[in-house]
Protein backbone atom coordinates (compact mmCIF):
# COMPACT_ATOMS: atom_id res chain seq x y z
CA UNK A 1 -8.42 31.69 -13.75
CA UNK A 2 -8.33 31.82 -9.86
CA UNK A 3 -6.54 28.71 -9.97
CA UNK A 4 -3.49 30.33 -11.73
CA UNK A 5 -3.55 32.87 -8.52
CA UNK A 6 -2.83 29.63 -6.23
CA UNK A 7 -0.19 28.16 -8.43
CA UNK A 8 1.67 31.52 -8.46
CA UNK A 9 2.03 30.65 -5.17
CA UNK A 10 3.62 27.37 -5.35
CA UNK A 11 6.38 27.96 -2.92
CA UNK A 12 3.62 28.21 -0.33
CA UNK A 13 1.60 25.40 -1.46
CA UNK A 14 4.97 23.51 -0.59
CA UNK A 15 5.55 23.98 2.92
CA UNK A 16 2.35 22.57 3.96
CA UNK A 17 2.63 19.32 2.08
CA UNK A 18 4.88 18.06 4.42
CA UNK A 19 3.31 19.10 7.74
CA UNK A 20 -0.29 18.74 6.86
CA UNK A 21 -0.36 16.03 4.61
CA UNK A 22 -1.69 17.08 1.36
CA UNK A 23 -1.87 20.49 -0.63
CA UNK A 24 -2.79 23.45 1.36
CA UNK A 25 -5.44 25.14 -0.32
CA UNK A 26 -3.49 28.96 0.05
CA UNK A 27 -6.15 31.33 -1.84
CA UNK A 28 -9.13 29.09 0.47
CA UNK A 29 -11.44 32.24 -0.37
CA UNK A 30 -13.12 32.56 3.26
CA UNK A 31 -15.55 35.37 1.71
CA UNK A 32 -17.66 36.97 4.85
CA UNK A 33 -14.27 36.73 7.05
CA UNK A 34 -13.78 39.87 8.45
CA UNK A 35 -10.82 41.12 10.49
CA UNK A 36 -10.70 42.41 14.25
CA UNK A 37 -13.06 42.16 17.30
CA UNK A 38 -14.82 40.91 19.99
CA UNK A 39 -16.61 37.59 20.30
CA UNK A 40 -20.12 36.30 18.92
CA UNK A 41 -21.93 33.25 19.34
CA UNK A 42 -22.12 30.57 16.57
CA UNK A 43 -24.63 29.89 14.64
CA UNK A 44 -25.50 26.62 13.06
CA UNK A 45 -23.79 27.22 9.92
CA UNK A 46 -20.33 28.24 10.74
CA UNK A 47 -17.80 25.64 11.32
CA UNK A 48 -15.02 28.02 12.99
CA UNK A 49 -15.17 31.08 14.59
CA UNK A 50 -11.93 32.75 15.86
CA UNK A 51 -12.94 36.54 17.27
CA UNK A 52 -14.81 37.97 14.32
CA UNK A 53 -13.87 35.75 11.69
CA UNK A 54 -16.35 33.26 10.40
CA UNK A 55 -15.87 30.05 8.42
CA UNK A 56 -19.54 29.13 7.24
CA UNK A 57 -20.20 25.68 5.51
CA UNK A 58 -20.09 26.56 2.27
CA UNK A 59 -16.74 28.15 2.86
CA UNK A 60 -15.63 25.02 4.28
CA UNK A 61 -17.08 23.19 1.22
CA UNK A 62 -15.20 25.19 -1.42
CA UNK A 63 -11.91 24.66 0.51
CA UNK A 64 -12.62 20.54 0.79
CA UNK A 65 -14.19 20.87 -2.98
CA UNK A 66 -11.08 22.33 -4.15
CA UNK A 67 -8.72 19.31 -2.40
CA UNK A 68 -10.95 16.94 -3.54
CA UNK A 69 -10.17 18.27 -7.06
CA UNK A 70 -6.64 18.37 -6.16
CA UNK A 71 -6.47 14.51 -5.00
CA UNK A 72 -8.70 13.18 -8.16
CA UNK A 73 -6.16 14.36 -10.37
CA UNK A 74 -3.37 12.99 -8.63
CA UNK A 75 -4.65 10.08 -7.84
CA UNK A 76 -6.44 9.35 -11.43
CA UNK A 77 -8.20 5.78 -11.90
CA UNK A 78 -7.22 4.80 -8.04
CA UNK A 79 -9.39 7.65 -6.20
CA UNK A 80 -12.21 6.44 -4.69
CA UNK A 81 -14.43 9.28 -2.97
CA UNK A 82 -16.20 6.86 -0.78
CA UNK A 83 -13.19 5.63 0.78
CA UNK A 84 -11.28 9.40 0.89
CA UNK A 85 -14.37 11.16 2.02
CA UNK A 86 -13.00 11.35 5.83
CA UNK A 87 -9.83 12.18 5.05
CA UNK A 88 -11.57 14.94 2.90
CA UNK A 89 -13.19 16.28 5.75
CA UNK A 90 -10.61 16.02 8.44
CA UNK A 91 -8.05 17.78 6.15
CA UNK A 92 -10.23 20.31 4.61
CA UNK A 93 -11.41 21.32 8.65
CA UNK A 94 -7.89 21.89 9.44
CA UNK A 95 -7.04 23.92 6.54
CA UNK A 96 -9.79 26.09 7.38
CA UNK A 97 -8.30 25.97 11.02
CA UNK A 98 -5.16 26.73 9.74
CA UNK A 99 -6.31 29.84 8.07
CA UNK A 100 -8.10 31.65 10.26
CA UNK A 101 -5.31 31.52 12.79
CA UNK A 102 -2.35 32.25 10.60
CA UNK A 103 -4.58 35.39 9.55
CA UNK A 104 -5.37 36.21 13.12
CA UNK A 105 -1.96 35.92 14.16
CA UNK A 106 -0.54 38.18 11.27
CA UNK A 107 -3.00 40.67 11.99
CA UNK A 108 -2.12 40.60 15.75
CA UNK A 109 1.85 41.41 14.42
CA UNK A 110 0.90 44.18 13.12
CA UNK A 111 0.78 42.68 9.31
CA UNK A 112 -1.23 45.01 7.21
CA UNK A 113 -2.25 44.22 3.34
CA UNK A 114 -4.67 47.02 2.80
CA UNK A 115 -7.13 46.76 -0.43
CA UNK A 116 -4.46 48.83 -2.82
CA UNK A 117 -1.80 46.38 -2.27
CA UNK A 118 -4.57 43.63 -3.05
CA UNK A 119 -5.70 45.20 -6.57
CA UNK A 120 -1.91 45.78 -7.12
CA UNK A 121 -0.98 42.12 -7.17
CA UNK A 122 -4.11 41.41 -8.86
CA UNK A 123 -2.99 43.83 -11.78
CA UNK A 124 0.63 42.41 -11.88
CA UNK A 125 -0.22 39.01 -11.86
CA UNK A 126 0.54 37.71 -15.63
CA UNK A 127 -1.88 34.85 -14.98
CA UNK A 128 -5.19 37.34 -15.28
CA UNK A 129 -4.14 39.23 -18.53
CA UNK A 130 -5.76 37.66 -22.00
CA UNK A 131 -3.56 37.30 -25.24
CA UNK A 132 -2.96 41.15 -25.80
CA UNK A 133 -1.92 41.41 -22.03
CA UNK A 134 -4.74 43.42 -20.94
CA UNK A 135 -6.46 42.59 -17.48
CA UNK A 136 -8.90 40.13 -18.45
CA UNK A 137 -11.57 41.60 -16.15
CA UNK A 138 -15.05 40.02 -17.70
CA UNK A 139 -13.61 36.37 -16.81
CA UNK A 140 -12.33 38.05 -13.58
CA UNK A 141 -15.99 39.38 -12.56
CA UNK A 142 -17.63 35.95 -14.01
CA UNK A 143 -14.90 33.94 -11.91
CA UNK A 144 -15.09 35.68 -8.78
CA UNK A 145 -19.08 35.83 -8.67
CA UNK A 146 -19.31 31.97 -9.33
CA UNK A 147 -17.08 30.99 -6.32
CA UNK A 148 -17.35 34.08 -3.87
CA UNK A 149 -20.16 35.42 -4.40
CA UNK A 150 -19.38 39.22 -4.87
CA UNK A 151 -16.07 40.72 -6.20
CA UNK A 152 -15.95 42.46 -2.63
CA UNK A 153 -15.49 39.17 -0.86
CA UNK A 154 -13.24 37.92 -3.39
CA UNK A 155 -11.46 40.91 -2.58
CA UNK A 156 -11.39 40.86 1.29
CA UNK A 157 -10.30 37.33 1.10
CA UNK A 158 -7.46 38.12 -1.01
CA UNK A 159 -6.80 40.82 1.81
CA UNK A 160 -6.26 37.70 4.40
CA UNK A 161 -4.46 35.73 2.03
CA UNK A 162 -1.36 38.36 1.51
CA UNK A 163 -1.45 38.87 5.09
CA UNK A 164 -0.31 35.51 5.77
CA UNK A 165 1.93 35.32 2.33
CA UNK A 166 4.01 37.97 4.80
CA UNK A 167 3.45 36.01 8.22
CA UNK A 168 4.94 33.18 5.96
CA UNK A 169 7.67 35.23 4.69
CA UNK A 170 8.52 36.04 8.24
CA UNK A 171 8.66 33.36 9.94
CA UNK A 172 10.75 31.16 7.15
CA UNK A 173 13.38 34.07 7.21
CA UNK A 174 14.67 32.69 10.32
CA UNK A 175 16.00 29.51 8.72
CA UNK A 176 18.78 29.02 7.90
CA UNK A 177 21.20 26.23 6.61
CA UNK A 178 24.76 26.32 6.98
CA UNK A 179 27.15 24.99 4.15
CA UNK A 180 28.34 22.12 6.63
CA UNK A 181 24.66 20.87 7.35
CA UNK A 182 23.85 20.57 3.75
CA UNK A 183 27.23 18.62 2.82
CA UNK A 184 26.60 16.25 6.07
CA UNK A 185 22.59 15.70 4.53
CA UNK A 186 23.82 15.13 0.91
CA UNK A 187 26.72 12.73 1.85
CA UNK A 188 24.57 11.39 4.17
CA UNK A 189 22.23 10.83 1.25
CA UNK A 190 24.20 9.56 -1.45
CA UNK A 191 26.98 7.56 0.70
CA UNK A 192 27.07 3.27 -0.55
CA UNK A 193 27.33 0.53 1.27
CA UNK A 194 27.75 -3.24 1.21
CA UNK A 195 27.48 -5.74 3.32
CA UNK A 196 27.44 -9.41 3.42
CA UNK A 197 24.57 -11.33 5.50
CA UNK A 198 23.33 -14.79 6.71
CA UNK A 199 19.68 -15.27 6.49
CA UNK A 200 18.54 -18.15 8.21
CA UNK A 201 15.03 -19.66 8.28
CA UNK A 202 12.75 -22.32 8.26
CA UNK A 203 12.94 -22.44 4.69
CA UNK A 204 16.36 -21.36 4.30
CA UNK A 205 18.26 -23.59 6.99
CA UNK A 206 20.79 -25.79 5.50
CA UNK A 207 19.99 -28.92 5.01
CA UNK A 208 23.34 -30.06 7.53
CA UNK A 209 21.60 -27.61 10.58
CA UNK A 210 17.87 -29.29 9.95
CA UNK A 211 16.35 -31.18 12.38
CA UNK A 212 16.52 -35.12 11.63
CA UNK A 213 13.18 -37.38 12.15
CA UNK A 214 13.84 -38.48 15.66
CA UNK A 215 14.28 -34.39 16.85
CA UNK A 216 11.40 -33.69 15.03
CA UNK A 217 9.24 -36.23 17.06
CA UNK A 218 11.21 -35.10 20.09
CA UNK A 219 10.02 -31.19 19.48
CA UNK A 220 6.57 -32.61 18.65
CA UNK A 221 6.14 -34.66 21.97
CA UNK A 222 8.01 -31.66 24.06
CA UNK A 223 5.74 -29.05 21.80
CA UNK A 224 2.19 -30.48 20.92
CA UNK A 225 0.33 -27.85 22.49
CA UNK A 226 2.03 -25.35 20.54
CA UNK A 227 1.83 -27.77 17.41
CA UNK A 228 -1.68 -27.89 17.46
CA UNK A 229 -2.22 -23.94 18.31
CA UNK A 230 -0.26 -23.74 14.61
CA UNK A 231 -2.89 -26.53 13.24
CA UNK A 232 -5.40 -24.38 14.56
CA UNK A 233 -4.30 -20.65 13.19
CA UNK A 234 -3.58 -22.16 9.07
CA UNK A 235 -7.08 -22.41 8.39
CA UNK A 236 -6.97 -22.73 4.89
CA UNK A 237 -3.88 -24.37 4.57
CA UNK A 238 -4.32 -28.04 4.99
CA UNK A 239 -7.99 -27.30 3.49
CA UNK A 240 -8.99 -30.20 0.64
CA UNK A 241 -10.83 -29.69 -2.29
CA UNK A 242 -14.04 -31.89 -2.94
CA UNK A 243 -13.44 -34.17 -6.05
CA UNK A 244 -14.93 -36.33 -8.14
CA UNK A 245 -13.79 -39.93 -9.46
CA UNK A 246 -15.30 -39.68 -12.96
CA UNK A 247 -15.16 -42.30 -15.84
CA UNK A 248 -16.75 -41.54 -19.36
CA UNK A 249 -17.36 -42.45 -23.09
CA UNK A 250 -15.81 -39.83 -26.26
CA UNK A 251 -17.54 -40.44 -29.18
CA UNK A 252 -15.61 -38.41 -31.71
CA UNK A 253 -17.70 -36.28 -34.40
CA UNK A 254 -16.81 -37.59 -37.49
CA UNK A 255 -17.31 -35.20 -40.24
CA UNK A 256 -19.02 -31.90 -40.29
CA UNK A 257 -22.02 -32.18 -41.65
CA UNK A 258 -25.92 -32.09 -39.58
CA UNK A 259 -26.32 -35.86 -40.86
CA UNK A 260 -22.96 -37.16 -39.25
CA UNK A 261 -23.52 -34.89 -35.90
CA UNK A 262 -27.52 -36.63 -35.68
CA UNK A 263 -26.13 -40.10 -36.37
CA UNK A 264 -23.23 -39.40 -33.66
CA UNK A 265 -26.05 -38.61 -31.21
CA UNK A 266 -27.70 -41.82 -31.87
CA UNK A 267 -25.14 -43.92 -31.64
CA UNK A 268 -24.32 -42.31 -28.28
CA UNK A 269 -28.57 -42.51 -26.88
CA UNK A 270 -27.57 -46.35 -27.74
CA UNK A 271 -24.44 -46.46 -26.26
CA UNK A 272 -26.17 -44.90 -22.62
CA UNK A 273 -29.48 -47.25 -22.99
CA UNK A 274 -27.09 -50.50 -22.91
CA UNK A 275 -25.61 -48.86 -19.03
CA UNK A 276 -28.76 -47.10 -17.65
CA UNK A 277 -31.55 -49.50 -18.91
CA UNK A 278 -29.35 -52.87 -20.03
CA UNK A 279 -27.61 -52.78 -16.87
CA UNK A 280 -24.28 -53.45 -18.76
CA UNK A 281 -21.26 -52.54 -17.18
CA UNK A 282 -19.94 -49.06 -17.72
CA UNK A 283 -15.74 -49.41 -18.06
CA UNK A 284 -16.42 -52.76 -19.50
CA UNK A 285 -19.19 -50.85 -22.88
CA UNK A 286 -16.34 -47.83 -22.38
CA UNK A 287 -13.09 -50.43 -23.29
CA UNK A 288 -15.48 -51.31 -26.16
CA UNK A 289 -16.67 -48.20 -27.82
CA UNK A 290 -15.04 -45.12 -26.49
CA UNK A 291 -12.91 -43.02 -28.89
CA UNK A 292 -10.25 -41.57 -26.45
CA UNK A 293 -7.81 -44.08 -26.52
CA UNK A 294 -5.99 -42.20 -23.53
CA UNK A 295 -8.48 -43.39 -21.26
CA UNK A 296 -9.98 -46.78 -23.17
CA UNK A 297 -7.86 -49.62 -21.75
CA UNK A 298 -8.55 -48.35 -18.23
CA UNK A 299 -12.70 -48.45 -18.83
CA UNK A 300 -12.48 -44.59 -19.19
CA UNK A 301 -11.34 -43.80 -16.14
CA UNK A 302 -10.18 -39.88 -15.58
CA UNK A 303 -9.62 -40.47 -11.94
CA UNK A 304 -10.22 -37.71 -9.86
CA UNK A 305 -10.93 -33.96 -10.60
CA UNK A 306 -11.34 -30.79 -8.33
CA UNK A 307 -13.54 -27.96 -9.78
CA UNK A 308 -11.70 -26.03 -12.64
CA UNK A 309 -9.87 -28.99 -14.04
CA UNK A 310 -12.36 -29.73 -17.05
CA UNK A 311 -14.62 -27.84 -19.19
CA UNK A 312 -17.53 -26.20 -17.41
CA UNK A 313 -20.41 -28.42 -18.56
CA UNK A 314 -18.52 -31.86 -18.07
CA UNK A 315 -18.15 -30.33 -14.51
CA UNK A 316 -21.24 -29.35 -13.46
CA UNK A 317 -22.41 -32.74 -14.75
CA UNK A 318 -20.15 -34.41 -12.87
CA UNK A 319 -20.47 -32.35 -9.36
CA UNK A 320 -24.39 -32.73 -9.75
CA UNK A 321 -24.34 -36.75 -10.08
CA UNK A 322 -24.32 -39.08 -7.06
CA UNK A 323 -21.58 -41.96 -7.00
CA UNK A 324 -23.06 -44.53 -9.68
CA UNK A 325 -25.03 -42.28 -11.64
CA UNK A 326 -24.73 -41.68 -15.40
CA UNK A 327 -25.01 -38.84 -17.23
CA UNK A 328 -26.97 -37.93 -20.40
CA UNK A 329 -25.40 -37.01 -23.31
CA UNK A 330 -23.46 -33.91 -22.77
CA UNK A 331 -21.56 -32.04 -25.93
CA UNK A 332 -18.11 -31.46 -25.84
CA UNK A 333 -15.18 -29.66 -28.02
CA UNK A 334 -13.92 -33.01 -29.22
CA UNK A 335 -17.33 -34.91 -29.51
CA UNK A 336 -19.95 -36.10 -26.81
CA UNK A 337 -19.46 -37.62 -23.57
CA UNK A 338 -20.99 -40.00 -20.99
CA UNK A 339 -20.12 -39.14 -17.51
CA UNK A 340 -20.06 -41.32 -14.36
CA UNK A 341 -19.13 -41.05 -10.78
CA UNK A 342 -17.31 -43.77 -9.63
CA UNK A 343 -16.68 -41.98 -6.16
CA UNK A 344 -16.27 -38.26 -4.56
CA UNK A 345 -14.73 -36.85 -1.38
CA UNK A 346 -16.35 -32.96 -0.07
CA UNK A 347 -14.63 -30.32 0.86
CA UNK A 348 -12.77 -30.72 3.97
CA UNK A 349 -9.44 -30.46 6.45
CA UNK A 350 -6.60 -32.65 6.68
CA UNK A 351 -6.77 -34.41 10.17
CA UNK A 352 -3.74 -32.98 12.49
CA UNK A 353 -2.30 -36.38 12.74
CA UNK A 354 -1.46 -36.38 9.25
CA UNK A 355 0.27 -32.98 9.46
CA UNK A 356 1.51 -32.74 13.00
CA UNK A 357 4.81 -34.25 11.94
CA UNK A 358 5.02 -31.38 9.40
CA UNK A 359 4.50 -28.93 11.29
CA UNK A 360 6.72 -30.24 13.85
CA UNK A 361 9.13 -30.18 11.22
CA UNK A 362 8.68 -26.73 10.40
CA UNK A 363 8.53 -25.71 14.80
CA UNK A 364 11.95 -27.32 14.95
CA UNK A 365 13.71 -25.73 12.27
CA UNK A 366 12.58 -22.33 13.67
CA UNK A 367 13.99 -23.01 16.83
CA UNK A 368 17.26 -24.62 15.10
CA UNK A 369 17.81 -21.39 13.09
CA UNK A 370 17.79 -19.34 16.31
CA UNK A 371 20.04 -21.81 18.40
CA UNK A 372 22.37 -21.09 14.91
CA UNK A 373 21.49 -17.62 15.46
CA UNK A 374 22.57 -17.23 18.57
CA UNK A 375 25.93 -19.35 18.03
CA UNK A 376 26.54 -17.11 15.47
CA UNK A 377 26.22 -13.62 17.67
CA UNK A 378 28.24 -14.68 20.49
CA UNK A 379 31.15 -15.79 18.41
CA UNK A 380 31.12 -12.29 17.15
CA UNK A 381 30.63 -11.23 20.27
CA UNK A 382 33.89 -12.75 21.78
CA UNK A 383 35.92 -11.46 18.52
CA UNK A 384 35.18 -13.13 15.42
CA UNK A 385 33.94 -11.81 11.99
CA UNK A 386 30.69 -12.96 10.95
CA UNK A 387 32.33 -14.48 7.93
CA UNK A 388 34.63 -16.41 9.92
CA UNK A 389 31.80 -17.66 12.26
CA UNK A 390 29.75 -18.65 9.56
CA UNK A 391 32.75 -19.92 7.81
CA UNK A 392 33.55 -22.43 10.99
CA UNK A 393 29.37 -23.05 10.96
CA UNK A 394 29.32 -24.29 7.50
CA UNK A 395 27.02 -21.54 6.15
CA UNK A 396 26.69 -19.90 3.13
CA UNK A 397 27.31 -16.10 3.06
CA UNK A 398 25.52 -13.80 0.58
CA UNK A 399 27.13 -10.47 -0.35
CA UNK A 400 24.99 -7.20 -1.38
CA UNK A 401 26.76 -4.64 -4.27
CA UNK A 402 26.62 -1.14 -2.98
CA UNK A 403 23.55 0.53 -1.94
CA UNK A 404 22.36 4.16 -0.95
CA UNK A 405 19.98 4.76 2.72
CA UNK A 406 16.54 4.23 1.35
CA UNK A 407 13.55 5.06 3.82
CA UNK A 408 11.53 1.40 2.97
CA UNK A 409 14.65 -0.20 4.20
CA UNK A 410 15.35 -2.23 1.18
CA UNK A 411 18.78 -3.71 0.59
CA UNK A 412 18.99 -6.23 -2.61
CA UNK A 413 19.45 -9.91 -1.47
CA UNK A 414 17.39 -10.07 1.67
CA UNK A 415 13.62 -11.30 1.25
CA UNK A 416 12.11 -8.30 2.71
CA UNK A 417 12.97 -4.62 3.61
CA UNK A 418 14.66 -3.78 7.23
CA UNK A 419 15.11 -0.16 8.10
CA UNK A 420 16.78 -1.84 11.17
CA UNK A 421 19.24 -3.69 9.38
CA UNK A 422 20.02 -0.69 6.92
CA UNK A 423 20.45 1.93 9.46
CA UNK A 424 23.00 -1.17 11.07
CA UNK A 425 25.25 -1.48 7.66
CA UNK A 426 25.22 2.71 7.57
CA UNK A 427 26.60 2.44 11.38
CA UNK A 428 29.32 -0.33 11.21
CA UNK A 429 32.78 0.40 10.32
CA UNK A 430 35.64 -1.63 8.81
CA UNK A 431 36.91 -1.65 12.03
CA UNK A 432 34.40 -3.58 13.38
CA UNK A 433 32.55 -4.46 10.76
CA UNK A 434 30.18 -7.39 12.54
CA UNK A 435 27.09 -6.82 14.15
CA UNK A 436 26.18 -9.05 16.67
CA UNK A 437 22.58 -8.31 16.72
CA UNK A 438 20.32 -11.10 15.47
CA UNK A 439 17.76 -9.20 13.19
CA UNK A 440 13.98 -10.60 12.56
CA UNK A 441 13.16 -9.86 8.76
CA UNK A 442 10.38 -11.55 7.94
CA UNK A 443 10.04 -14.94 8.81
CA UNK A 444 14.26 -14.97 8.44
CA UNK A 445 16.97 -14.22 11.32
CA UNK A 446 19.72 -12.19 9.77
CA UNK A 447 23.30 -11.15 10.81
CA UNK A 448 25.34 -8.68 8.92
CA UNK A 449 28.70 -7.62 8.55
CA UNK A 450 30.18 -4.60 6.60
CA UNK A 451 32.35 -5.64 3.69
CA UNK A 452 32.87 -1.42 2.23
CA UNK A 453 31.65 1.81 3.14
CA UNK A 454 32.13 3.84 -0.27
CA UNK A 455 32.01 8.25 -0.59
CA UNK A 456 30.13 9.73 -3.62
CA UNK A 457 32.08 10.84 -6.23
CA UNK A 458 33.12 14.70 -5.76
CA UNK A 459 30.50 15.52 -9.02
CA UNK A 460 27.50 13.47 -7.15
CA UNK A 461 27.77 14.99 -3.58
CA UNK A 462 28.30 18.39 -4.97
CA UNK A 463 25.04 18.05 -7.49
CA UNK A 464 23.70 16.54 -4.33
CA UNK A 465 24.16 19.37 -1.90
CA UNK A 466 21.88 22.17 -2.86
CA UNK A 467 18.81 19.30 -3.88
CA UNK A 468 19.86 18.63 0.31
CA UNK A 469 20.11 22.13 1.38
CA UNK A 470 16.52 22.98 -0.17
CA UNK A 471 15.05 19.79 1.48
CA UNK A 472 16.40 20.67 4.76
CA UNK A 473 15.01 24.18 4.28
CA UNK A 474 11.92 22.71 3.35
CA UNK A 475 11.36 20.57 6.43
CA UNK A 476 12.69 23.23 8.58
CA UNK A 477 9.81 25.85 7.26
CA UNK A 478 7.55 23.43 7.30
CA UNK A 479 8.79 22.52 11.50
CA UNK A 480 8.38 26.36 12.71
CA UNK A 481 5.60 27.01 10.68
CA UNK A 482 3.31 24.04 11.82
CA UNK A 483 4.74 24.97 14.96
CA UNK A 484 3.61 28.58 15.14
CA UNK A 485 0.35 27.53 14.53
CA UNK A 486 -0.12 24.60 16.94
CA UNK A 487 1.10 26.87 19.73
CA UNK A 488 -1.38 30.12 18.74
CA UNK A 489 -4.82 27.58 18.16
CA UNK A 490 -3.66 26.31 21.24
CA UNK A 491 -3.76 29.62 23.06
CA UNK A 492 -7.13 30.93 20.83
CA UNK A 493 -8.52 28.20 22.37
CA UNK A 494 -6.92 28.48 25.76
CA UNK A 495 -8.90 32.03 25.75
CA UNK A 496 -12.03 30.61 24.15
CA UNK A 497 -11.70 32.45 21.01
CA UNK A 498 -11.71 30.07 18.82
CA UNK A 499 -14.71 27.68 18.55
CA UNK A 500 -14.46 24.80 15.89
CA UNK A 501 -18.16 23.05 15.43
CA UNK A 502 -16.93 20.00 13.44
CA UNK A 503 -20.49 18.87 14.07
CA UNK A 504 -21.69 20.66 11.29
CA UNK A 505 -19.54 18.65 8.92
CA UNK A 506 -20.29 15.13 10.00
CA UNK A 507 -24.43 15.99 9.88
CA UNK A 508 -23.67 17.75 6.47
């Protein structure tokens, strides 16, 4: 029921999303806050004091239980309260903050909201009347002595809460937005653009601008200490798996029956006792007898497997068995099987020898993309277009369709988002359309060059303009009002009034 109170007050709720961070808990209930008066000492349990108001923990606690509430729902399967729980706090503190000193402050302007004009809104509010409109007061009373304790701190907390409902009020009646600010936001908004770009990498250097063999060994002999600092930082790169070189015998299950599967079984115990106790050679019995004619002419070789390749049991048979051992009889989906390991290689790294050349490779076309790079900016910087010097380069030119600002900085075509290189294409003009910046997006240099700067339709900007007018209201409330109360906690606590024992929260 008390939570329809708060939503009625949604406008509120509002302005503090942006400058706090998440919802501002407006009715916080701060039962035992009293207005007025000189200073007293704190006491273990109250986690601010400004003057004679008191936030004690379990104040506190409601107001961080409440956003708690607030953030599970939003959040749904991803919340995790473990992870949140100091965010909790630190937000729930300076709500708490926030409230006494927006109270204090109204109170010191001369705000009043005496305990008439509290029942009053408490009678008018649609939200506490049952079916037959009536004020429901039984779930009022049951409400208000579950969460506050007594209807008459209910009540005085209510008191605090209008007063700052009209320091609010005040304080965003000073904003105002002209009609020319909200057309500049909206065009500003909903204004396209596209460009056309040449992204240039290690990967995506033309094959006619990579470096040949002999300048790769030239930037690995000028370069090796670099090289090898590479070598050293891809840990897991040039990793290698351990293996096993297996061989084996399939001896198909023919029929279904418990008679064929025992007479399978002894045919294979055979099979094994000519290798392990005859001594006979394993591809040469395997050529003979085995049933997977994939793998028969070559004595049943499989040649070499990594973990994951085969089915769990033939692996863990062949992982466990030394080079030269033989398995026993192990069942599989298309019959049974006799492993051996004809050799194995562990885990290990590729020796920098053997990849110094590639990474060399990979060093030099770096550095050949920005030598490109660079060719590229000062030809626009002495005049040409950046199609025209990328024309002359032999390089391929991509081209964007239209796009809107967008805060992540993501324009279609380029591998990752660049609020750089968006704010650039919203800058240039047909004019002079080339930028001659060289932009780092990713692991990719980029150069752009305006192709078309396109309005909004008349029916767009003009839907656009009040949805802009209310956000620039919005962040403009949000501005003076944060402001307002950074600049009174900081004189509360210039004076020592206020005392904040955030001490009490991390021991709670």
């Amino acid at each position: 029921m008390l939570d329809r109170i708060r939503k009625g007050q949604r406008w509120l709720t509002a302005i503090f999303v942006f400058s706090i961070g998440l919802v501002f808990v407006f009715f916080l209930g701060l039962g035992g806050s009293t207005p007025g008066g000189g200073q007293r000492a704190a006491t273990g349990e109250e986690v601010v004091i400004l003057d004679d108001a008191r936030i004690r923990m379990n104040d506190y606690l409601r107001v961080r239980r409440q956003q708690e509430d607030r953030l599970r729902q939003s959040l749904g399967d991803q919340f995790d309260a473990d992870a949140m729980s100091s965010f909790l706090d630190a937000q729930a503190l300076q709500s708490v903050i926030n409230q006494v000193v927006l109270s204090q402050s109204a109170m010191e302007l001369g705000l009043v909201a005496g305990p008439d004009e509290v029942k009053d809104f408490l009678r008018n509010d649609p939200g506490l009347r049952d079916e037959d409109g009536r004020f429901a007061q039984d779930e009022f009373d049951a409400q208000v002595k579950w969460e506050w304790g007594s209807q008459a701190a209910f009540l005085e907390a209510m008191q605090r809460d209008l007063l700052q409902q009209k320091l609010f009020e005040l304080l965003i009646s000073q904003v105002e937005i002209s009609e020319a600010e909200a057309f500049r936001a909206a065009r500003f908004r909903t204004e396209e653009a596209r460009i056309a770009f040449v992204a240039l990498g290690e990967a995506t250097l033309p094959d006619s601008k990579k470096p040949g063999e002999a300048e790769v060994q030239q930037y690995l002999d000028a370069n090796r200490d670099t090289v090898q600092a590479r070598y050293d930082e891809a840990i897991g790169r040039f990793a290698t798996a351990e293996t096993r070189s297996v061989s084996h015998i399939l001896l198909k299950n023919e029929g279904g029956t418990a008679e064929d599967a025992a007479k399978n079984r002894e045919r294979a115990e055979a099979i094994r006792a000519r290798i392990v106790e005859g001594g006979e050679d394993f591809a040469a019995v395997a050529s003979e007898v085995s049933d997977d004619t994939a793998t028969k002419e070559s004595g049943g070789s499989l040649g070499e497997i990594s973990r994951g390749d085969t089915a769990p049991n033939l692996e863990a048979a062949a992982f466990a068995l030394e080079v030269g051992g033989v398995s026993e009889i192990i069942e599989g989906i298309e019959g049974l099987h006799i492993l051996k390991v004809d050799g194995k290689t562990e885990a290990g790294r590729k020796p920098f020898d053997e990849v110094a050349l590639e990474l060399a490779a990979e060093g030099a076309a770096v550095e050949a993309a920005r030598e490109v790079a660079d060719a590229l900016s000062k030809a626009i910087q002495s005049g040409q277009s950046l199609e025209d010097a990328a024309r002359e380069a032999d390089l391929t030119l991509e081209r964007t369709g239209f796009f809107t600002r967008r805060r992540d900085g993501f324009i279609p075509g380029l591998s990752r988002p660049s609020v750089d290189v968006l704010a650039t294409a919203f800058t240039l003009s047909t004019e002079a359309p080339s930028s001659s910046k060289v932009f780092e997006v990713g692991d990719e240099l980029v150069l752009v060059q305006l192709i078309d700067r396109q309005d909004p339709d008349p029916a767009t900007l003009a839907s656009a303009v009040e949805s802009a007018r209310e956000n620039l209201e919005l962040q403009q409330q949000n501005t003076l009002i944060q402001a307002w109360i950074d600049s009174r906690k900081e004189l509360y606590e210039s004076e020592q009034r206020l005392q904040i024992n955030s001490a009490v929260i991390a021991g709670s």
